[in-house]
Protein backbone atom coordinates (compact mmCIF):
# COMPACT_ATOMS: atom_id res chain seq x y z
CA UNK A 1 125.09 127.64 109.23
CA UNK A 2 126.48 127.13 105.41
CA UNK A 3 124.38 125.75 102.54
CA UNK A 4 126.54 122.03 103.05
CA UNK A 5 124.73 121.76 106.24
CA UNK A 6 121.42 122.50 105.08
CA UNK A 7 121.57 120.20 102.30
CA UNK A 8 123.02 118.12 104.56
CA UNK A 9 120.02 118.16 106.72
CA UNK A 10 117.92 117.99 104.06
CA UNK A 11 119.40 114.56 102.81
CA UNK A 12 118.51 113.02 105.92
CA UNK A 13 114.60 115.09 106.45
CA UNK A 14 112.85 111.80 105.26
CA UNK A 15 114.61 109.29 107.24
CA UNK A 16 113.77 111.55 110.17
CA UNK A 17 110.18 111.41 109.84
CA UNK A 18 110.00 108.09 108.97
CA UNK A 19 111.84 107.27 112.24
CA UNK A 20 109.40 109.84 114.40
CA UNK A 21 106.10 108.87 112.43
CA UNK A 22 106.75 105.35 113.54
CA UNK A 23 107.14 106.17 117.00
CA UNK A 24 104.65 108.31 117.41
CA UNK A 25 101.42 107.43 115.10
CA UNK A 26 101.39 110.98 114.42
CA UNK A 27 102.30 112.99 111.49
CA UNK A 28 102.49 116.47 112.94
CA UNK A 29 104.16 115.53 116.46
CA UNK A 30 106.49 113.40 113.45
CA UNK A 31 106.67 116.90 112.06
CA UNK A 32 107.30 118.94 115.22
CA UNK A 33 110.45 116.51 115.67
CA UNK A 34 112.00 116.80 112.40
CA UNK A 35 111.66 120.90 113.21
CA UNK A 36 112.91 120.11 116.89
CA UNK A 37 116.47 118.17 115.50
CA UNK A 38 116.74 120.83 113.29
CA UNK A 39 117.21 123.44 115.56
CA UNK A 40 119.60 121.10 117.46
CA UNK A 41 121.52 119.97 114.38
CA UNK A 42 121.60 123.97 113.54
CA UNK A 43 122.90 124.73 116.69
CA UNK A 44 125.62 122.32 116.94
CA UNK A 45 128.99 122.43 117.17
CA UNK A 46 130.69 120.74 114.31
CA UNK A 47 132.83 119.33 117.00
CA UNK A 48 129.80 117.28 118.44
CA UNK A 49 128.89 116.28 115.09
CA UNK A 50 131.23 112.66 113.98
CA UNK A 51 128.72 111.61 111.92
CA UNK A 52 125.52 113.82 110.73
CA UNK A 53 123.27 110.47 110.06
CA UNK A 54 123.64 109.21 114.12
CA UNK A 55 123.33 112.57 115.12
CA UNK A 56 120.25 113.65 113.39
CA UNK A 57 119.00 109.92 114.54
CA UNK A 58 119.89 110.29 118.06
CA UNK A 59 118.63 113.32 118.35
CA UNK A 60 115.32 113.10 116.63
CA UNK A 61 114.58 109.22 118.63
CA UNK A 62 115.25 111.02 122.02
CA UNK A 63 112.82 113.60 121.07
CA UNK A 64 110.15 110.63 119.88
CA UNK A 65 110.78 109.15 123.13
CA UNK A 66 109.72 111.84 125.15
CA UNK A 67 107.23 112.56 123.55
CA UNK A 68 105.33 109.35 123.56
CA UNK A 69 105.42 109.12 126.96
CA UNK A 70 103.33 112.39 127.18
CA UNK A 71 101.47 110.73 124.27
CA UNK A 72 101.07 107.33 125.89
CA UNK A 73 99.47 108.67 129.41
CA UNK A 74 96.91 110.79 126.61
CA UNK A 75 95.86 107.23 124.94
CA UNK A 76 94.65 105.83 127.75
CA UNK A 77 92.07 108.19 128.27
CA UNK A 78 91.16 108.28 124.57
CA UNK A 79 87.72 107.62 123.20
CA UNK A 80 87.08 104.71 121.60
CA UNK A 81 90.04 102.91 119.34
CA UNK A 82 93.10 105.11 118.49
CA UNK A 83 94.34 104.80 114.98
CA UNK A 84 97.48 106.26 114.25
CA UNK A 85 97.18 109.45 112.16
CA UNK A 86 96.66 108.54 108.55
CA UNK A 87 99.95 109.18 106.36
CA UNK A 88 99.60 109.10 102.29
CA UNK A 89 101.96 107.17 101.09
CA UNK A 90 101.42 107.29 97.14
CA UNK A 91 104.70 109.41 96.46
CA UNK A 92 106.80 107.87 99.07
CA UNK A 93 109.23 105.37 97.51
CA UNK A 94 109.33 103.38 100.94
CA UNK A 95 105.62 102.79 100.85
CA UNK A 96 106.36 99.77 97.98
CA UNK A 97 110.04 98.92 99.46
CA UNK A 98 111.40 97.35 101.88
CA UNK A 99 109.64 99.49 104.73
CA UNK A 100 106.04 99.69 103.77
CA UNK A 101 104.69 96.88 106.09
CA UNK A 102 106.18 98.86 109.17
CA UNK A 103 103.98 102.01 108.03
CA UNK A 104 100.72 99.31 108.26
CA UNK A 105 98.05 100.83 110.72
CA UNK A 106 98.46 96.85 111.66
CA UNK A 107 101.86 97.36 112.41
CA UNK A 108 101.87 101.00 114.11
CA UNK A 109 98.82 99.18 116.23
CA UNK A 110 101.03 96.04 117.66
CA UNK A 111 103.54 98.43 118.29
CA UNK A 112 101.15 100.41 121.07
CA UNK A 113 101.98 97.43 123.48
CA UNK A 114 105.65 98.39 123.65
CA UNK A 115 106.72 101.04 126.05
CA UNK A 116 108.92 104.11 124.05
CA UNK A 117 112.33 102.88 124.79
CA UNK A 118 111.43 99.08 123.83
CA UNK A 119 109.63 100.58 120.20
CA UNK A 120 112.65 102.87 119.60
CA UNK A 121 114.80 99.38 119.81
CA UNK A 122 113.17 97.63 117.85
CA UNK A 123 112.05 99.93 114.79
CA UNK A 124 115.86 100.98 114.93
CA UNK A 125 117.27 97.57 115.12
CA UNK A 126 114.94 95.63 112.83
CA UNK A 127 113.26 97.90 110.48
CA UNK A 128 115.59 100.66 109.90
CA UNK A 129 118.71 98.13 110.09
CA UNK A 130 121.29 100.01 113.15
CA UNK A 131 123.60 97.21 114.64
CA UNK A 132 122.91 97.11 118.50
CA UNK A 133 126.00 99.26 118.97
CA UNK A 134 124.60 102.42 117.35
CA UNK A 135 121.28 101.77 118.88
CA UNK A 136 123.11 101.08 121.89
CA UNK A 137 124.26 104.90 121.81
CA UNK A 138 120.98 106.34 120.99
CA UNK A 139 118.78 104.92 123.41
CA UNK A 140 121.90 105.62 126.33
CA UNK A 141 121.62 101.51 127.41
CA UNK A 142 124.87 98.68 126.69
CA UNK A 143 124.59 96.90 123.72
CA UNK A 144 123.61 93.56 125.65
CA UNK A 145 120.64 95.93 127.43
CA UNK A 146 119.60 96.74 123.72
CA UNK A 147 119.91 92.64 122.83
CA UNK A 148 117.14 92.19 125.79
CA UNK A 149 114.70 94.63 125.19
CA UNK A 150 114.58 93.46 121.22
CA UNK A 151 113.86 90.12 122.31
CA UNK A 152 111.75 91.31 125.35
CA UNK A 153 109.58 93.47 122.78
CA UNK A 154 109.39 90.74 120.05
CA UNK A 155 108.03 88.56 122.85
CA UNK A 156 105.35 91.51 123.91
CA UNK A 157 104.86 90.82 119.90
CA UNK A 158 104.85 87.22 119.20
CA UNK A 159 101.30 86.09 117.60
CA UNK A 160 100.76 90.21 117.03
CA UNK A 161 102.86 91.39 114.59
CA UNK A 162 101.15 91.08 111.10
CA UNK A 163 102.14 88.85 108.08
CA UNK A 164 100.61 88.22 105.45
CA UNK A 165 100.94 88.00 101.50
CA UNK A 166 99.71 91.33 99.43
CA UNK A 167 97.48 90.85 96.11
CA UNK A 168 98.74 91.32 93.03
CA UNK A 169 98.57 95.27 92.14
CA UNK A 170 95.65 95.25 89.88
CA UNK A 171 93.64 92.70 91.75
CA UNK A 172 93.99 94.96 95.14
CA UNK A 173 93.39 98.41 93.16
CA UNK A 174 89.99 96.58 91.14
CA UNK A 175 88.94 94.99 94.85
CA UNK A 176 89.76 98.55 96.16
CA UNK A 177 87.80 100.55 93.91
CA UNK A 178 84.57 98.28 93.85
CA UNK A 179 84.74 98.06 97.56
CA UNK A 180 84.88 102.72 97.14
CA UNK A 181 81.84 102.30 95.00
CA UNK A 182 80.10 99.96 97.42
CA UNK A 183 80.94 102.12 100.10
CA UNK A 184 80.22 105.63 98.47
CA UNK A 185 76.53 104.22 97.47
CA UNK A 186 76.22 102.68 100.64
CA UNK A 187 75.35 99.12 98.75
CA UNK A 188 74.59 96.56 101.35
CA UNK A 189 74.78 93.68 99.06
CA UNK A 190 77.80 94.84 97.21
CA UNK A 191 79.79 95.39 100.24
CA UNK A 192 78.99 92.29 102.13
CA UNK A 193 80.48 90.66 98.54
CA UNK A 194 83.57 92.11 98.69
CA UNK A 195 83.87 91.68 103.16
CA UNK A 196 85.88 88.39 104.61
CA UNK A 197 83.66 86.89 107.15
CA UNK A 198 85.66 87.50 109.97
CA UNK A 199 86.12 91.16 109.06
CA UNK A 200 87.07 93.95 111.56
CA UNK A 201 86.61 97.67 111.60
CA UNK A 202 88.40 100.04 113.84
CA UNK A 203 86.61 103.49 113.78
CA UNK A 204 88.64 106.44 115.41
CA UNK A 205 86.01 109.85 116.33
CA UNK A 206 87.65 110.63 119.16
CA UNK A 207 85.84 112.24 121.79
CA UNK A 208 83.87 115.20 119.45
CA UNK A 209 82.92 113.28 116.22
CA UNK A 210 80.43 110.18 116.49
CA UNK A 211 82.09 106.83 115.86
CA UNK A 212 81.88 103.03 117.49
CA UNK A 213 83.74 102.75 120.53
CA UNK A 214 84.38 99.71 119.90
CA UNK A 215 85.63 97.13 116.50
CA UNK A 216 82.62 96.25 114.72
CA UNK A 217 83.62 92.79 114.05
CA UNK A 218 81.87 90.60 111.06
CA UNK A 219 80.92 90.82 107.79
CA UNK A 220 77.27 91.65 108.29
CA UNK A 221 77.81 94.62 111.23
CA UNK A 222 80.38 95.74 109.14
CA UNK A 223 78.47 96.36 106.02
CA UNK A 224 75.73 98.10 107.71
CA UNK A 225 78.01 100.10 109.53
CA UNK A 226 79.54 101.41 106.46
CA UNK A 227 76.32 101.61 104.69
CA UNK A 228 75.01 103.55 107.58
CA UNK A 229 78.16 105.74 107.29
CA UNK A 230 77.18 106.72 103.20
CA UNK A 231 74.14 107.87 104.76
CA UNK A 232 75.21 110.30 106.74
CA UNK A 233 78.06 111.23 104.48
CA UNK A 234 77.93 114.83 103.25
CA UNK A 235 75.94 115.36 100.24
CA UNK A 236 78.42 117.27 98.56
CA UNK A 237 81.40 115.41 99.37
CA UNK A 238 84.07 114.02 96.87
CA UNK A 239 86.18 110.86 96.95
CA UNK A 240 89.64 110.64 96.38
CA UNK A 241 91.55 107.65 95.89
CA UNK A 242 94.45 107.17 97.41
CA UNK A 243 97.47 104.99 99.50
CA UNK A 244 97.50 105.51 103.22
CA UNK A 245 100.40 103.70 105.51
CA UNK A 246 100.70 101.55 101.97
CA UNK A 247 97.45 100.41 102.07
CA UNK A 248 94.74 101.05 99.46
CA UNK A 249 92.36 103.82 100.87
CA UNK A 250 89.89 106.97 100.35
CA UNK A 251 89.44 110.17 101.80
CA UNK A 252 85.93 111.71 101.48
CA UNK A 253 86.25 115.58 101.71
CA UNK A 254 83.33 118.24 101.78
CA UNK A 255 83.83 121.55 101.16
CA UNK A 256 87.51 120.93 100.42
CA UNK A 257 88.16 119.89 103.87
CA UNK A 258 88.84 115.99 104.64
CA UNK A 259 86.00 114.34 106.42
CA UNK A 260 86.84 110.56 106.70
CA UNK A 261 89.55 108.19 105.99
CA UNK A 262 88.69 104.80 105.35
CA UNK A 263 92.22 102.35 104.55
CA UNK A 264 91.41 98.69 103.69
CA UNK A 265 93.65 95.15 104.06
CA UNK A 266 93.25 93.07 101.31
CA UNK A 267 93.98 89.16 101.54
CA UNK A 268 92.90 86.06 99.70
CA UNK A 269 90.54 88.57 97.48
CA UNK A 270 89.24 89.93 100.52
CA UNK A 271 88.91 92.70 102.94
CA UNK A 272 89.96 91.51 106.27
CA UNK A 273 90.44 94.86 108.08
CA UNK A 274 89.18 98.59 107.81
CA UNK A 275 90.55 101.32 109.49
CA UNK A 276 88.18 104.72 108.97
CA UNK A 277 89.17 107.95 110.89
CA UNK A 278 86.92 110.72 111.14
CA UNK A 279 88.43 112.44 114.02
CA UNK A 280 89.26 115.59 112.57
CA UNK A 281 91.94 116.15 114.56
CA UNK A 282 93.98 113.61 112.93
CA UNK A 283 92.36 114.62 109.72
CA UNK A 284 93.89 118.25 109.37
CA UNK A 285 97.12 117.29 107.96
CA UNK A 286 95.16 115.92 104.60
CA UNK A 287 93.78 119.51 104.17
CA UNK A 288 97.21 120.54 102.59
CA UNK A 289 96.51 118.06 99.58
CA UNK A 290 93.80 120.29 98.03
């Protein structure tokens, strides 16, 4: 293979994972794809090969797909809640674009009620902006076939899929630090301050690590929760600051190695929703930051 089609490759690496990420909730099955279509786009004949973008597309979708059914039948005998894997998003442009609310944990969430063929239409169609013919060809179904299944999985959708208006910068990073600080200290009073009422936490330990099975729902049970989590929190461990699926978040680490993830949704100068991960599993990735 010449150096045009590596770079060419290369020029379309980030639009692959951002395709397989959102499929899958995973970054290193996201991962294993992109390295999958590679080995298919390097294999190629340039005769198969019209155009590299809907090849590299096609290619890396039908991978997704099979693999979230595998991933799909694995869900269902999950744990407690499944969170997608966490994905820092501070250095990619497309976190504060056009496509950061379909990196949400909200969104990646309502999208778990679509089946893989419905979710590959509709990310394709409406977030990543392919005309129903090119989708069409990717998913092997007609055009009008891809027309249903949008509309069939925006119905599975409708009342699910999140909106809502984002702070100003500097009001979500001050909200977002102070709620860190609450959180680190393990401040009751402080945290129930910055909590909406109606707050709800989704805590993903998988079946080693020792999280609630179930949302803690509430401003109250929340706080506690968290405060109960400081407690137990490594004595040596450090907080970093960062963006995760475009949402204000930290990662605690001890001993280098990440030990919880805890992402926040801000609205109307509140925290509605946490998501904290300490599944270390889905935690691994993060390692490769230090």
């Amino acid at each position: 293979m010449n150096a045009h089609a590596v770079d060419e490759f290369e020029e379309h690496r980030r639009h692959l994972f951002g395709v397989a990420y959102r499929m899958l909730g995973s970054v290193s099955e996201a991962e294993d794809v992109v390295q999958d279509t590679w080995l298919r786009w390097r294999a190629a004949s340039p005769d198969d090969v019209r155009s590299p973008r809907a090849f590299l597309t096609t290619v890396a979708t039908r991978l997704a797909i099979d693999r979230l059914r595998s991933a799909q039948r694995r869900r269902e005998e999950y744990v407690g809640p499944w969170l997608p894997e966490p994905l820092v998003t501070d250095d990619d442009p497309a976190a504060t674009a056009e496509l950061a609310d379909s990196l949400s944990m909200a969104f990646l969430l309502v999208l778990e009620r679509l089946n893989p063929v419905e979710r590959a239409v509709l990310l394709l169609h409406d977030v990543f902006g392919y005309d129903y013919d090119e989708v069409a060809a990717i998913v092997e179904r007609t055009p009008a076939n891809c027309r249903q299944i949008a509309s069939r999985a925006r119905g599975h959708l409708s009342g699910e899929r999140p909106v809502r208006s984002r702070p100003a910068q500097e009001d979500e990073q001050r909200l977002a630090f102070a709620f860190a600080a609450a959180a680190g200290a393990g401040d009751l009073a402080a945290l129930e301050g910055l909590l909406a009422e109606d707050v709800v936490l989704w805590s993903d330990g998988g079946a080693a690590h020792r999280a609630a099975r179930r949302p803690v729902v509430g401003r109250d049970r929340v706080a506690r929760f968290i405060a109960n989590i400081a407690r137990r929190a490594p004595l040596d461990g450090t907080f970093e600051f960062v963006h995760l699926n475009g949402e204000p978040a930290m990662i605690v680490r001890t001993e280098q190695r990440p030990f919880l993830t805890m992402g926040v949704e801000i609205e109307d100068g509140a925290i509605r929703a946490i998501h904290s991960i300490v599944n270390p599993d889905k935690l691994r990735h993060l390692a490769e930051r230090d």
